[in-house]
N, C-alpha and C. Protein backbone atom coordinates (compact mmCIF):
# COMPACT_ATOMS: atom_id res chain seq x y z
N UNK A 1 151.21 -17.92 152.47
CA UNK A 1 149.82 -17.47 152.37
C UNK A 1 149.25 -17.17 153.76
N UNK A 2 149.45 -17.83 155.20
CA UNK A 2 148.98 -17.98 156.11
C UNK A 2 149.99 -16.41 156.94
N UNK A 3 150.92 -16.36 156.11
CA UNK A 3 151.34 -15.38 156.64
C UNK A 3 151.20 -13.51 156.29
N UNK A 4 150.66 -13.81 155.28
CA UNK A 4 149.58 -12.75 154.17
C UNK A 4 148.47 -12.92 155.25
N UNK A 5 147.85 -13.69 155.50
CA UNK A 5 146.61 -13.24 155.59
C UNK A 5 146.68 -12.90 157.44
N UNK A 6 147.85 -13.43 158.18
CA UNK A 6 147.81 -12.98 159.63
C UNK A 6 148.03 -11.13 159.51
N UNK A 7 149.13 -11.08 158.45
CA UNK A 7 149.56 -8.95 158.46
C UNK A 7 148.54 -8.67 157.70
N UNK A 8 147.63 -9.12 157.44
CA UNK A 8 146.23 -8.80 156.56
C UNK A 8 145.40 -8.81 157.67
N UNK A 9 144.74 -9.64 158.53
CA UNK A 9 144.14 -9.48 160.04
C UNK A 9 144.68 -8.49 160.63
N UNK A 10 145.92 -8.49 160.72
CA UNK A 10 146.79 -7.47 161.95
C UNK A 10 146.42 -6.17 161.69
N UNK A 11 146.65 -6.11 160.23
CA UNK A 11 146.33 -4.78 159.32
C UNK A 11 145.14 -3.97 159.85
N UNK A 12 144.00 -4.81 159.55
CA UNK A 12 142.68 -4.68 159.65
C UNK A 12 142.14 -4.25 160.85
N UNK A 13 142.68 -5.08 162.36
CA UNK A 13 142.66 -5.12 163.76
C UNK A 13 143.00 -3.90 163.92
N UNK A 14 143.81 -3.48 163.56
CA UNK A 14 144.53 -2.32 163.93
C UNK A 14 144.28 -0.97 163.27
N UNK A 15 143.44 -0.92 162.05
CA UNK A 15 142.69 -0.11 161.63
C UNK A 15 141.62 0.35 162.21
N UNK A 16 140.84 -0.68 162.42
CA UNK A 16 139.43 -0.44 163.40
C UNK A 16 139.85 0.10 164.76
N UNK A 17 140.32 -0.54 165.85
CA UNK A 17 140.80 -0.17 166.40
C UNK A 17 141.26 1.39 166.88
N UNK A 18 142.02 2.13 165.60
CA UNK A 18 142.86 3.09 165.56
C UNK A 18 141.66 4.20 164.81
N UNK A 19 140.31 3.45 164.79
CA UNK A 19 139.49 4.58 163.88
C UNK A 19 138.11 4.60 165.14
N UNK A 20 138.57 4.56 165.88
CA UNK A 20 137.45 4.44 167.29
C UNK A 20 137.84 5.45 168.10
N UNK A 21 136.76 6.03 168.95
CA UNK A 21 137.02 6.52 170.46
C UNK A 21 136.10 6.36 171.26
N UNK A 22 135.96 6.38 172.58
CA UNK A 22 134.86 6.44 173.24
C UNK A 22 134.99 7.66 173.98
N UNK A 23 133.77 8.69 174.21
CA UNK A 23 134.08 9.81 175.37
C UNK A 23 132.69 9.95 176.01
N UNK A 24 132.90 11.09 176.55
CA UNK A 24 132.01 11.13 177.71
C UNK A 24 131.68 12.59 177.43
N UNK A 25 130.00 13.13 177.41
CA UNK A 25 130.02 13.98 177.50
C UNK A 25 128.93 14.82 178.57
N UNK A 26 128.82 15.85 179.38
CA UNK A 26 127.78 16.59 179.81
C UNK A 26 127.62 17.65 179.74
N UNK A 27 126.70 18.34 179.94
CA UNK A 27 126.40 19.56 180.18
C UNK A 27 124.85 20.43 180.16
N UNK A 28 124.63 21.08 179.80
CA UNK A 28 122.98 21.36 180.45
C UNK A 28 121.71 21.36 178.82
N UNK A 29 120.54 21.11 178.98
CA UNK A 29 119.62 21.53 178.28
C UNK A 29 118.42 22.67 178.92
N UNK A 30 118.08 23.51 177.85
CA UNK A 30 117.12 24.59 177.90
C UNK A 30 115.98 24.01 177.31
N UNK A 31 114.97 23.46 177.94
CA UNK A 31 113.92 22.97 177.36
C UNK A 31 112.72 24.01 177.20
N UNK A 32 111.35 23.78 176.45
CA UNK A 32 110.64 24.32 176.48
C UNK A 32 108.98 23.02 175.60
N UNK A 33 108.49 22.76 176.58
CA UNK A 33 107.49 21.67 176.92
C UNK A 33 106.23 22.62 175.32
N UNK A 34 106.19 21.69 174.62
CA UNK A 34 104.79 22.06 173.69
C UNK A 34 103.57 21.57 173.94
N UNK A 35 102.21 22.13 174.97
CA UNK A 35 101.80 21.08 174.82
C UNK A 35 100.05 21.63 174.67
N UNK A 36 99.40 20.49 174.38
CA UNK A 36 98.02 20.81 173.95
C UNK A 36 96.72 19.38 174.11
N UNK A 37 95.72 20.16 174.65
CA UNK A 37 94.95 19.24 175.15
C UNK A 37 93.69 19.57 173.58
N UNK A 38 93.60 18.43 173.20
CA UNK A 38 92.18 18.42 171.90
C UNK A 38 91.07 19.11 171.99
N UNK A 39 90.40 20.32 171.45
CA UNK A 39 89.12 20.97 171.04
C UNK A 39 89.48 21.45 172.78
N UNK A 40 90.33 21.90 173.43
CA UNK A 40 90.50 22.74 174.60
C UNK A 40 91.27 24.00 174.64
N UNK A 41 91.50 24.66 175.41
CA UNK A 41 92.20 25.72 175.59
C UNK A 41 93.02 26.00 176.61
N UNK A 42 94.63 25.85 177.12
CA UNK A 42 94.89 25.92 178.26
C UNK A 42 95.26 27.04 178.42
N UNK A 43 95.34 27.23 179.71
CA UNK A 43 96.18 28.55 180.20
C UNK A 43 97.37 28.75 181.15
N UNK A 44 97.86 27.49 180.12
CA UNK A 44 99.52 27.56 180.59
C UNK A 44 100.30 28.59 179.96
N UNK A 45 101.29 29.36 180.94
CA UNK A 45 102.54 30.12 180.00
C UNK A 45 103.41 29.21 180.74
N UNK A 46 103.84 28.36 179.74
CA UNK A 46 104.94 27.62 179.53
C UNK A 46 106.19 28.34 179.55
N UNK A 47 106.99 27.98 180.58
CA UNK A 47 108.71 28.78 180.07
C UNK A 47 109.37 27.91 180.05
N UNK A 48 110.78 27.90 179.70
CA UNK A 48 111.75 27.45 179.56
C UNK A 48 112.82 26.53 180.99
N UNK A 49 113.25 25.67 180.92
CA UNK A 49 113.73 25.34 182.08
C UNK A 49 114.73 24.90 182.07
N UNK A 50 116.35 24.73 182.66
CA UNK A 50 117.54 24.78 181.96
C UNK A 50 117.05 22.94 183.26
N UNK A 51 118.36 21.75 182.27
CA UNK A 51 118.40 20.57 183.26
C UNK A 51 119.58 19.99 182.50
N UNK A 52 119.79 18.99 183.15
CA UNK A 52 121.19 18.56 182.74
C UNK A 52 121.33 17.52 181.50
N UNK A 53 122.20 17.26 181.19
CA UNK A 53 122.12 16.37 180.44
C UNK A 53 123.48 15.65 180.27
N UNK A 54 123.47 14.31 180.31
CA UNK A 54 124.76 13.10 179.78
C UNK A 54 124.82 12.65 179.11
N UNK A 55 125.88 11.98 178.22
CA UNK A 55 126.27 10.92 177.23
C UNK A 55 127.01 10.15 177.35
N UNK A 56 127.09 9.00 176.83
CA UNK A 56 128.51 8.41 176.88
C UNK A 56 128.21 7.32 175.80
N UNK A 57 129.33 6.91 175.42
CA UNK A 57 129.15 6.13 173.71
C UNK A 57 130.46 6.09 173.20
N UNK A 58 130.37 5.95 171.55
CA UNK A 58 131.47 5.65 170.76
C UNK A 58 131.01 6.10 169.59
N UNK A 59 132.74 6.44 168.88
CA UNK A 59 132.64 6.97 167.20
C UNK A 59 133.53 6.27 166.66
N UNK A 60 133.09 5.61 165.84
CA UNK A 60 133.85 5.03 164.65
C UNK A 60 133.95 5.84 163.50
N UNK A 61 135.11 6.23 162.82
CA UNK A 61 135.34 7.10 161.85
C UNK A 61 135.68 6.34 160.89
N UNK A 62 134.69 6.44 159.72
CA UNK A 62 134.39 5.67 158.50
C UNK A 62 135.40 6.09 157.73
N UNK A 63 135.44 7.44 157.19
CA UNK A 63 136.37 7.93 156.27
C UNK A 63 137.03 9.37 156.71
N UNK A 64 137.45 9.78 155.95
CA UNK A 64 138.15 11.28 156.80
C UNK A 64 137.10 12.43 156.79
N UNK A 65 135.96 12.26 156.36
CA UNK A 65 135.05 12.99 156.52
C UNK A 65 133.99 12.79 157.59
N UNK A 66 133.70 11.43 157.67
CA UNK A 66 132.30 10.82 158.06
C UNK A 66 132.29 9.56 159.29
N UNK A 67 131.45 10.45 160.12
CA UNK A 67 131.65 8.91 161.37
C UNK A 67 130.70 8.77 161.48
N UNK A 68 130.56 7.89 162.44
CA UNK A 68 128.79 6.89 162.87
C UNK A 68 129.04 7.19 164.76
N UNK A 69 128.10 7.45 165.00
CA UNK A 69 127.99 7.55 166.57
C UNK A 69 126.92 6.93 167.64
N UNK A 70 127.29 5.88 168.05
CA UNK A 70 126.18 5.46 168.90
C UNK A 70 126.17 6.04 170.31
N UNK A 71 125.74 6.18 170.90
CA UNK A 71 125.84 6.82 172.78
C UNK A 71 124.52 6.44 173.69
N UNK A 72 124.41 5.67 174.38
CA UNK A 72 123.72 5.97 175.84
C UNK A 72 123.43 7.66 176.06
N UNK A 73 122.16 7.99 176.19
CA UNK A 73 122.18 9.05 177.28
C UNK A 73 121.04 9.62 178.19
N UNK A 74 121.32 10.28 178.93
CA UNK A 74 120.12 10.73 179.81
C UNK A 74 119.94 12.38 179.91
N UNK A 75 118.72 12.60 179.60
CA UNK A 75 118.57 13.68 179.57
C UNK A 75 117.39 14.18 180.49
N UNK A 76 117.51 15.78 181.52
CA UNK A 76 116.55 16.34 181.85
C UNK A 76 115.48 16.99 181.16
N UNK A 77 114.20 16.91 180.78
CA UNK A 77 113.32 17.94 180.21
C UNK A 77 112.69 18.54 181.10
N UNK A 78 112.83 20.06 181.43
CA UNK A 78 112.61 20.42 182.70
C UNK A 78 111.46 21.99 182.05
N UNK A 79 110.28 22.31 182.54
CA UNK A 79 109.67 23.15 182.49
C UNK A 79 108.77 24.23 183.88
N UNK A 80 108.79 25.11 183.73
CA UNK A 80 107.36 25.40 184.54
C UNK A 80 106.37 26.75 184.26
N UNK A 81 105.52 26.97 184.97
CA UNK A 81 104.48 27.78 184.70
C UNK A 81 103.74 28.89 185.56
N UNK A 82 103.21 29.90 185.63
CA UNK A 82 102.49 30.73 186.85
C UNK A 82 101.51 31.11 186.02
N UNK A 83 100.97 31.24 187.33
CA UNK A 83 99.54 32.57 186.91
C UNK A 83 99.04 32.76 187.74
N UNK A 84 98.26 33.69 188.17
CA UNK A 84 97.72 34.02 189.56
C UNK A 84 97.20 33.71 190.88
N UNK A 85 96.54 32.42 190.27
CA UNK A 85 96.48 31.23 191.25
C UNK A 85 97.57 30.33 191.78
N UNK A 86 98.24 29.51 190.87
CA UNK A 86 99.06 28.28 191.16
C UNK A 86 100.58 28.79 190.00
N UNK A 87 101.25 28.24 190.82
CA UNK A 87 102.80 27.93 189.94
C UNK A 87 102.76 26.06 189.90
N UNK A 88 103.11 26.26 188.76
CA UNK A 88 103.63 24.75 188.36
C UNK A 88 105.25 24.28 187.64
N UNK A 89 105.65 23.44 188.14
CA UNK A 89 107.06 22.60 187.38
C UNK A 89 106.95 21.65 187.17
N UNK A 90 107.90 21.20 186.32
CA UNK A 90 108.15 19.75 185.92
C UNK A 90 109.42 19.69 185.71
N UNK A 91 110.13 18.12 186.71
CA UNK A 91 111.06 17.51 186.06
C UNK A 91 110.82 16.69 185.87
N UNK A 92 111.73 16.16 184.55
CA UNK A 92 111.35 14.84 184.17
C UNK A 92 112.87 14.25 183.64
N UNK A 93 113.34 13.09 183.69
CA UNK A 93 114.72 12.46 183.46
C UNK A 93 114.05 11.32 182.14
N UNK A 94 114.70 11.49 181.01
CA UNK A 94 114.71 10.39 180.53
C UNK A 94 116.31 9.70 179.90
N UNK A 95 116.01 8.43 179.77
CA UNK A 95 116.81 7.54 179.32
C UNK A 95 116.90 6.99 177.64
N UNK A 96 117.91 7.18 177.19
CA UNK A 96 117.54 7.01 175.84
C UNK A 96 118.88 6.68 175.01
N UNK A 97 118.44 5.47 174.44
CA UNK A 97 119.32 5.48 173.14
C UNK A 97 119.93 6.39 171.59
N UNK A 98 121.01 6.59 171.25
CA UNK A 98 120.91 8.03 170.09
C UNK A 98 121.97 7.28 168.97
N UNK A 99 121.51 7.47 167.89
CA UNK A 99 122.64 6.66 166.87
C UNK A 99 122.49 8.38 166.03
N UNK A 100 123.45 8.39 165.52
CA UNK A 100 124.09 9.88 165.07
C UNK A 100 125.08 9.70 163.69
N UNK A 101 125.31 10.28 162.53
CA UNK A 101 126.13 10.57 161.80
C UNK A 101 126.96 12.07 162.09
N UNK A 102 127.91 12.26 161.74
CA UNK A 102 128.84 13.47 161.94
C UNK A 102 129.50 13.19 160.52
N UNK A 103 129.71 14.72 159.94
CA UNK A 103 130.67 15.02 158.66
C UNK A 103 131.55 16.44 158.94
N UNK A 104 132.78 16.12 159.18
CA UNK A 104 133.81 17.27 159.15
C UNK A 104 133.80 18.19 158.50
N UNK A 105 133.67 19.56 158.51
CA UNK A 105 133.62 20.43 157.64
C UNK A 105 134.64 21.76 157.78
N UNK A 106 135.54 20.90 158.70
CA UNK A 106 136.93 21.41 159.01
C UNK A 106 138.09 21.31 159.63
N UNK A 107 139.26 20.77 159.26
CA UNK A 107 140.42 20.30 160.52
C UNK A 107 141.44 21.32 159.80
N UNK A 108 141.63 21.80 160.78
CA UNK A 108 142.56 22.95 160.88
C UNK A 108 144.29 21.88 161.00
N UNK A 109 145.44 22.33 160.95
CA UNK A 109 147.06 21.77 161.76
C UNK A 109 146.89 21.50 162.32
N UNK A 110 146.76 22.43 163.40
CA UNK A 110 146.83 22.48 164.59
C UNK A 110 145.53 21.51 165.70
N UNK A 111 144.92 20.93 164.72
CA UNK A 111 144.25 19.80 165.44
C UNK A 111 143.07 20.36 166.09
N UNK A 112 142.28 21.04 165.29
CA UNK A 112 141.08 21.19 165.70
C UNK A 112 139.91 21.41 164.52
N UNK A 113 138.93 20.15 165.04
CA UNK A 113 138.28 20.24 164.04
C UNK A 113 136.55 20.19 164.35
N UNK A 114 135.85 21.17 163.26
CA UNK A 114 134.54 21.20 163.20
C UNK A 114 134.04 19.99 162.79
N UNK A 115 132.59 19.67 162.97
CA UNK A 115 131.75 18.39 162.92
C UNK A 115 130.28 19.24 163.06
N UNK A 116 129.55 18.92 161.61
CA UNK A 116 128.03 18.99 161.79
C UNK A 116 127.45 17.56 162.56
N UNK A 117 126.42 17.45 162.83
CA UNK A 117 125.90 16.07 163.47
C UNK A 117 124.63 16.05 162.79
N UNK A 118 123.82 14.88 162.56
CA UNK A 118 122.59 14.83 162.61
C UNK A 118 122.00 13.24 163.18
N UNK A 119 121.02 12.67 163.75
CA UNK A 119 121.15 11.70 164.29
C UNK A 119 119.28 11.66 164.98
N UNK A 120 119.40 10.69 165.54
CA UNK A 120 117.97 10.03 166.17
C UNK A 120 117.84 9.27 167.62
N UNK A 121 117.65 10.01 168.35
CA UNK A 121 117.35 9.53 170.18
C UNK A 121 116.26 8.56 170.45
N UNK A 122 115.71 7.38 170.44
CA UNK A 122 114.84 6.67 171.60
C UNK A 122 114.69 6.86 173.55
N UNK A 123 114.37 7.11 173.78
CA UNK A 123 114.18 7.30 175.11
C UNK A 123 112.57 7.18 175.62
N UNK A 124 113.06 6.90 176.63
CA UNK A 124 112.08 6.70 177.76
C UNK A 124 111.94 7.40 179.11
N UNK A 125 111.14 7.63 180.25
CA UNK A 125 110.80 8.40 181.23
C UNK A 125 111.62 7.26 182.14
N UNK A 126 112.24 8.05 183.18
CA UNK A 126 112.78 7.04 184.45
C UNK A 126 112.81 7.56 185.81
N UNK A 127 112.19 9.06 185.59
CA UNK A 127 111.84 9.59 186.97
C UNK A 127 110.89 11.11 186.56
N UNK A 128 110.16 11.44 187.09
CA UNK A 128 109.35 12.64 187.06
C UNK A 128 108.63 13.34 188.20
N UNK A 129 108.67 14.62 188.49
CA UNK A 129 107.59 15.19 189.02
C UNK A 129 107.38 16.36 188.41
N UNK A 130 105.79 16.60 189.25
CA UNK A 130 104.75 17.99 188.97
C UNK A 130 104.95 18.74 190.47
N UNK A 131 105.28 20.02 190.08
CA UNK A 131 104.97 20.63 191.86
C UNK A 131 103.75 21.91 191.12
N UNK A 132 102.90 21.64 191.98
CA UNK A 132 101.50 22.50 191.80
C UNK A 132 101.79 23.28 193.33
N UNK A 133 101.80 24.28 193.79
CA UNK A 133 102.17 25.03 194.56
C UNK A 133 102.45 24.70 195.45
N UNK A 134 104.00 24.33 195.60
CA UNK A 134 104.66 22.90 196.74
C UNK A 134 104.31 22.26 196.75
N UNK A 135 103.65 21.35 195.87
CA UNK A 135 103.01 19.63 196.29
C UNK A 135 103.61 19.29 195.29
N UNK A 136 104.39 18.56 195.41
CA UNK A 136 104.85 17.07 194.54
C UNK A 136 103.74 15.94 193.86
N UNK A 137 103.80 15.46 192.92
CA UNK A 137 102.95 14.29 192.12
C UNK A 137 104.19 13.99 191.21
N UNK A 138 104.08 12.60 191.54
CA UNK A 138 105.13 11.65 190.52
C UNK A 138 104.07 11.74 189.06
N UNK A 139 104.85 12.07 187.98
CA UNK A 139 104.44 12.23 186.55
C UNK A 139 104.66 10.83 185.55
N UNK A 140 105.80 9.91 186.20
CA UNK A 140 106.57 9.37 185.61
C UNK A 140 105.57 7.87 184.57
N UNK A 141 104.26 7.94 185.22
CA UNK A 141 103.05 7.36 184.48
C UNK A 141 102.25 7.74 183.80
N UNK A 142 102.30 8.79 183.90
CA UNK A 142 101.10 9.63 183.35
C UNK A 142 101.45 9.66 181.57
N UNK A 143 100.26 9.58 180.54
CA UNK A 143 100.36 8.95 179.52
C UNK A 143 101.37 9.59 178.67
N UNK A 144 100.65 11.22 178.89
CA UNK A 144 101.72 12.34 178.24
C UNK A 144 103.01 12.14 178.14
N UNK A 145 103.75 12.10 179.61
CA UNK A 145 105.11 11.52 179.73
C UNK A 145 105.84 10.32 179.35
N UNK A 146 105.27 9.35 179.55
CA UNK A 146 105.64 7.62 179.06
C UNK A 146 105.12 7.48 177.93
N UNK A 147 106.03 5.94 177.78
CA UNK A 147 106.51 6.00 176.48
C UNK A 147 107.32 5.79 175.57
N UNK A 148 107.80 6.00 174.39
CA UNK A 148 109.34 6.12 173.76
C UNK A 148 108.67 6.81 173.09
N UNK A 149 109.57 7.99 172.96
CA UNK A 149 109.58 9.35 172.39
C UNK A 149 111.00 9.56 171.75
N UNK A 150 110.88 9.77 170.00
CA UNK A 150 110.95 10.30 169.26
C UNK A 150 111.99 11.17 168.92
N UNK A 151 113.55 11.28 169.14
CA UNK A 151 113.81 12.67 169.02
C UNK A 151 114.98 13.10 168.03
N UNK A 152 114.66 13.50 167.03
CA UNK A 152 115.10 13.79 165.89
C UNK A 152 115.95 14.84 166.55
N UNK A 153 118.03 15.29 165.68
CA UNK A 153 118.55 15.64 166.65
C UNK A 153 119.58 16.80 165.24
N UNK A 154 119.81 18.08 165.35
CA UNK A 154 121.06 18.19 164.58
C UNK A 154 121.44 18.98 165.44
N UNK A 155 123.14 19.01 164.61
CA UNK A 155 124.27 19.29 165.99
C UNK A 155 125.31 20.04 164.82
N UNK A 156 126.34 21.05 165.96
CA UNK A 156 128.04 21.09 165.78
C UNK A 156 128.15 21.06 166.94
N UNK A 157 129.75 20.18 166.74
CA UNK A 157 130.99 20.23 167.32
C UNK A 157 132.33 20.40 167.29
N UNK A 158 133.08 21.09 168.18
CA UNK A 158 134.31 21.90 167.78
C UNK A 158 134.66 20.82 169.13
N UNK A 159 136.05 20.30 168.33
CA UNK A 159 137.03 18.99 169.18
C UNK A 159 138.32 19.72 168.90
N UNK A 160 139.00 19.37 170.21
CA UNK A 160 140.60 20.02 169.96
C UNK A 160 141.06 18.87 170.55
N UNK A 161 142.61 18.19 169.52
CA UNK A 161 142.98 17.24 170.36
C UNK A 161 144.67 17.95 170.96
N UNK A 162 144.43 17.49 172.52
CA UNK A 162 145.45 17.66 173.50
C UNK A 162 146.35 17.32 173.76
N UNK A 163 146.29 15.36 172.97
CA UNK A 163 147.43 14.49 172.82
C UNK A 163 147.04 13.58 172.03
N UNK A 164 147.91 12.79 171.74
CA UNK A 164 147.12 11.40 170.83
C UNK A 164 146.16 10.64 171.51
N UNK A 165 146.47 10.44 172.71
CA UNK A 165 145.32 10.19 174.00
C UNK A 165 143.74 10.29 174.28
N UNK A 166 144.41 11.65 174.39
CA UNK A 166 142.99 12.53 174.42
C UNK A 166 142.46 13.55 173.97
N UNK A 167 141.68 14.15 173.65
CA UNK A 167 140.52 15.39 173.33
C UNK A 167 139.92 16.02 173.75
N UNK A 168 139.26 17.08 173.87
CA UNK A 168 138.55 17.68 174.50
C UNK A 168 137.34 18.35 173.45
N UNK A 169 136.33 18.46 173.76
CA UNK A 169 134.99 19.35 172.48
C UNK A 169 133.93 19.59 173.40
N UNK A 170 133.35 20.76 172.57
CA UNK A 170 132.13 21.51 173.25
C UNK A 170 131.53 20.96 171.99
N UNK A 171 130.08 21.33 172.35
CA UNK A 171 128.84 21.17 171.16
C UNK A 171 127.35 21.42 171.64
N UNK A 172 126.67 21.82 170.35
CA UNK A 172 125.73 22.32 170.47
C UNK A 172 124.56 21.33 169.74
N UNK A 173 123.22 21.11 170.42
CA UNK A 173 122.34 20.59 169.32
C UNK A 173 121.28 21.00 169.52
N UNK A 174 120.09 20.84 168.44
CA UNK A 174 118.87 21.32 168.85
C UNK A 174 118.26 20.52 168.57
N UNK A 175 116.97 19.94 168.93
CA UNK A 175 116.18 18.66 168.77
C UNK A 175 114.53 18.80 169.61
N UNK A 176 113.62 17.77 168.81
CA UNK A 176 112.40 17.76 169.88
C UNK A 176 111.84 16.49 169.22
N UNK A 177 111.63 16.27 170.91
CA UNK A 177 111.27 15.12 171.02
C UNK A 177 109.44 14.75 171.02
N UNK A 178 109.47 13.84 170.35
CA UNK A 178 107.65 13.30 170.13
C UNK A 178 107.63 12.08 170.84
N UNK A 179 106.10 12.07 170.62
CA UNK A 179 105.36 10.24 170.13
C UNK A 179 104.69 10.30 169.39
N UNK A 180 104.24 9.22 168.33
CA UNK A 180 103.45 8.96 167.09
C UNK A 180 102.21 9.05 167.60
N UNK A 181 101.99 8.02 169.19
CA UNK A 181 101.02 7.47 169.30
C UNK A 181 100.52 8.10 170.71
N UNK A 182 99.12 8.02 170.99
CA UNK A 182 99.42 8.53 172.52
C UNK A 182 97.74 8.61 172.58
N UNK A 183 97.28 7.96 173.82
CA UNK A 183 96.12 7.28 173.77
C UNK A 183 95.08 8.04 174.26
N UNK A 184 95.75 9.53 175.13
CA UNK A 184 95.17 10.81 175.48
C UNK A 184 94.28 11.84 174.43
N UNK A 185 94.08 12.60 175.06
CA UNK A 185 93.27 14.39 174.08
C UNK A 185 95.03 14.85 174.44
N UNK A 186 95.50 14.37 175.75
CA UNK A 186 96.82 15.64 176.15
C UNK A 186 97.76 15.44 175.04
N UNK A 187 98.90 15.79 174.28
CA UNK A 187 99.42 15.99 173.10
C UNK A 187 101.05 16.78 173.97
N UNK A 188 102.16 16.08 174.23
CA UNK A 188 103.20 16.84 174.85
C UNK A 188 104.56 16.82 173.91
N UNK A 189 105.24 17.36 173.55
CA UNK A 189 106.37 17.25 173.03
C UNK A 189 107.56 18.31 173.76
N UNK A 190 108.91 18.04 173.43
CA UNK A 190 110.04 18.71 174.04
C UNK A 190 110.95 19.38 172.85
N UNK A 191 111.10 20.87 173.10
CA UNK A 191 111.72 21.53 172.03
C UNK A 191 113.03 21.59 173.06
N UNK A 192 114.36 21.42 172.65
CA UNK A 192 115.64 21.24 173.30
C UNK A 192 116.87 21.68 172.96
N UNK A 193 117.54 22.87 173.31
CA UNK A 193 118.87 23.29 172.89
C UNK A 193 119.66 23.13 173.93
N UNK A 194 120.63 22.39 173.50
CA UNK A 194 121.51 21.17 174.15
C UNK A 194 123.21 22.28 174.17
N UNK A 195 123.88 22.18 175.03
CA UNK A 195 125.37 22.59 175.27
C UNK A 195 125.91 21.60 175.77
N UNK A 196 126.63 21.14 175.60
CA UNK A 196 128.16 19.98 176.02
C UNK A 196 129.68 20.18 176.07
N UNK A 197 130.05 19.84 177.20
CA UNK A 197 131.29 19.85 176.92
C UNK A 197 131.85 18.20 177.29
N UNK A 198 132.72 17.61 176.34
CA UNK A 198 133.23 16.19 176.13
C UNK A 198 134.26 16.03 176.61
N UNK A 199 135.24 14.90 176.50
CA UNK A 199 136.16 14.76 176.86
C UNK A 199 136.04 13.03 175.91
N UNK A 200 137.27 12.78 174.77
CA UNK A 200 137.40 11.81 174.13
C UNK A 200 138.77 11.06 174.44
N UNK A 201 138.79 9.69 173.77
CA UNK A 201 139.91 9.04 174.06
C UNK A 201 139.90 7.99 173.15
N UNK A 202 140.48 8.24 172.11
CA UNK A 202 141.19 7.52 170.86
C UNK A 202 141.84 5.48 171.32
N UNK A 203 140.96 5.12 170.48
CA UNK A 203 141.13 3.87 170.59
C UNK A 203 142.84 3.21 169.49
């Protein structure tokens, strides 16, 4: 019996184990800042601002369809603005937790396979500035910015594996980030299309 239940542990150990990876991923975001001050009118033209972005985490693969993904990551939300008077930017770095589902919706032989994503970011501000025509102001207090913000996330990814080792995948997501609460008239959110390229390694 004691020996049933050790190749029954072993079994098990070695399942989990063998249904894990951890990787690493980066590559850039295109942000574009939403934002609005109450019963006002601004006269921002908001554009778009490309900044970087990291991950790093783990996937446990539930069934041959379906995994769970937790990851660390940090992301840039980067914007700025002109008009005849003043130019304005913003960077801003946040830090944030992301728990994620993925469902396969294709593995080819040859070892490459599609993955939709959908999933949910926590994060927080951990560095910021404003440049108002070369002047710097740290943002990283200011109410708009701080916080934990919100960021609802869907994704594909295309993974090719290289060896039993390792992997390699690009991916795409789009997401924007909120707060519920926010004690201002100012009202800011982050619209975000995300590119990555990964690099995995099979547990």
């Amino acid at each position: 019996m004691k020996i049933k239940l050790l190749l029954l542990t072993c079994f098990l150990s070695f399942h989990w184990m063998t249904s894990q990876e951890f990787f690493f991923l980066s590559g850039k975001n295109l942000t574009s800042y939403d934002y609005s001050v109450s019963n006002t009118a601004t006269d921002f033209n908001l554009k778009s601002k490309v900044g970087s972005n990291y991950e790093l985490g783990y996937e446990h693969i539930l069934n041959a369809k379906i995994s769970y993904i937790g990851s660390l990551t940090l992301n840039q939300f980067n914007s700025f603005s002109t008009n005849e008077v003043r130019s304005y930017s913003w960077n801003s770095t946040y830090l944030g937790i992301q728990n994620a589902a993925s469902y396969t919706i294709l593995k080819t032989e040859n070892e490459i396979e599609v993955k939709l994503k959908a999933g949910v970011n926590l994060s927080t501000i951990i560095d910021g500035t404003e440049q108002i025509n070369g002047v710097l102001y740290n943002i990283k207090n200011e109410p708009e910015f701080s916080g934990v913000f919100f960021q609802p996330l869907i994704g594909l990814d295309i993974k090719y594996v290289i060896t039993d080792y390792v992997s390699l995948s690009i991916g795409y997501n789009f997401s924007k980030a909120f707060k519920f609460s926010n004690s201002t008239d100012e009202k800011l959110s982050f619209i975000n299309n995300q590119l990555q390229l990964g690099i995995h390694f099979p547990l």
